[in-house]
Protein backbone atom coordinates (compact mmCIF):
# COMPACT_ATOMS: atom_id res chain seq x y z
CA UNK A 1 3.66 -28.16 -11.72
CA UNK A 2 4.31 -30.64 -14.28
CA UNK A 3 7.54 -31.15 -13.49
CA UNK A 4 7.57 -31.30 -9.70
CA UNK A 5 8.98 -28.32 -9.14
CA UNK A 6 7.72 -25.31 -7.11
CA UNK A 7 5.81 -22.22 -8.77
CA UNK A 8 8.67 -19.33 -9.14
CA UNK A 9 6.11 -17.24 -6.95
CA UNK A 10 6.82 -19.94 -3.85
CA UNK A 11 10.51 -20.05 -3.93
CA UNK A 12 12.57 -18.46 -1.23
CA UNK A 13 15.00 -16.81 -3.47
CA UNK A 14 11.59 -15.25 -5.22
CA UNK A 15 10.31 -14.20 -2.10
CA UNK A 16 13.38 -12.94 -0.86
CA UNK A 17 13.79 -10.48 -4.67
CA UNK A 18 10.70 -9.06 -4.42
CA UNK A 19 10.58 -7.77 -0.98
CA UNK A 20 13.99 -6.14 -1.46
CA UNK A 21 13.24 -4.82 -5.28
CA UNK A 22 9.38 -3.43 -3.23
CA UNK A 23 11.30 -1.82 -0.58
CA UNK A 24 13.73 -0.52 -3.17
CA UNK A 25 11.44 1.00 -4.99
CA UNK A 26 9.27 2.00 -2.08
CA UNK A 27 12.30 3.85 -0.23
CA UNK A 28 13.00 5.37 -3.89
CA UNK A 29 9.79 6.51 -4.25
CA UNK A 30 10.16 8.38 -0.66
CA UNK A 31 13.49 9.75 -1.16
CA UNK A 32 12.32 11.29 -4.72
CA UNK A 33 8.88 12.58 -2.99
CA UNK A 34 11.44 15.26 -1.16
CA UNK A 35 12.59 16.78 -4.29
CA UNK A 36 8.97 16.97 -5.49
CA UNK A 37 7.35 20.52 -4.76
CA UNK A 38 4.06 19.62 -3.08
CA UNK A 39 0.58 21.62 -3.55
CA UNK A 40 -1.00 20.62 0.11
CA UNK A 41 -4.40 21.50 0.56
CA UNK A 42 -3.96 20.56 4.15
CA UNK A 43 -0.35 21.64 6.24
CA UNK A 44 0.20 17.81 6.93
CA UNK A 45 -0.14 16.16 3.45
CA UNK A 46 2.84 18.60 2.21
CA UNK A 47 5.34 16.28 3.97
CA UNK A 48 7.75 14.20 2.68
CA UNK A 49 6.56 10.51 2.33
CA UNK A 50 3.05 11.60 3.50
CA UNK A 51 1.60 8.79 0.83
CA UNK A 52 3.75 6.25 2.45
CA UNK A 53 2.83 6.92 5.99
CA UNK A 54 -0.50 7.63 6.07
CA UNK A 55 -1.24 4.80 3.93
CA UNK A 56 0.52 2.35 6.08
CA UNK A 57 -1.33 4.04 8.65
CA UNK A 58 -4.73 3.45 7.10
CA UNK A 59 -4.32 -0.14 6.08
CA UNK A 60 -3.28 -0.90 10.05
CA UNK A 61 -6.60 1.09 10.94
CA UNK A 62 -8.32 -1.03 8.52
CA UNK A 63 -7.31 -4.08 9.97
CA UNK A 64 -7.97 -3.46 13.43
CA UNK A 65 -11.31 -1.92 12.70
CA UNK A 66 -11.91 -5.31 10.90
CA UNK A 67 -11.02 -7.33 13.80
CA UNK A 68 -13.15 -5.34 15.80
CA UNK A 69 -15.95 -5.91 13.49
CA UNK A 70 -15.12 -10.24 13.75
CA UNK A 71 -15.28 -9.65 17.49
CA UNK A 72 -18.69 -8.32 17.55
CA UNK A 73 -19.98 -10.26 14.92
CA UNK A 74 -18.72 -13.47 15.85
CA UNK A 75 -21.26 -16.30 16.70
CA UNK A 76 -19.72 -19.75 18.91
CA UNK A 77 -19.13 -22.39 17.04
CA UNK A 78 -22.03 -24.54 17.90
CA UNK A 79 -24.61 -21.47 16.67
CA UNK A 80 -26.39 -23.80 14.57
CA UNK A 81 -26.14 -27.18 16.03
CA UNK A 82 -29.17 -28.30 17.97
C-alpha cells in the first residue's frame, strides 16, 4: 500500500470479523432452515441443515478425490532433466 500499511483483507482483526460474521450467518441460516417447510424429493434432503452438511461433505470429497488425482498423476521431479 502506499502508505505502508497492510491491506484491510490481511489484518488479524479482519480476519478474525469475518469468520465470526460467516459463521453467524451460516449458523443463522441453519437455525432458520428448521422453520422452513421442506418439499424433499428424496427422505434425506428434507432435513434440517441438509445444504450445510452435505455441502461440507462434498467439498471434503472434492478435495480428497483431487489429491488422489495429484497422486496418480504426479511425475518425480527430475521427469524432464536428462
Amino acid at each position: 500500500m502506499a502508505n505502508g500499511g497492510d491491506h484491510w483483507l490481511v489484518r488479524e482483526t479482519t480476519i478474525r470479523i469475518l469468520w465470526r460474521g460467516s459463521i453467524a450467518v451460516l449458523a443463522l441460516l441453519v437455525l432458520v432452515d428448521f422453520f422452513v417447510d421442506h418439499h424433499p424429493q428424496f427422505g434425506i434432503d428434507g432435513t434440517p441443515g441438509f445444504g450445510a452438511w452435505f455441502g461440507f461433505l462434498s467439498c471434503v470429497a472434492m478435495v480428497l478425490v483431487a489429491k488422489a488425482i495429484g497422486v496418480v498423476l504426479k511425475r518425480p521431479d527430475t521427469y524432464y532433466d536428462e
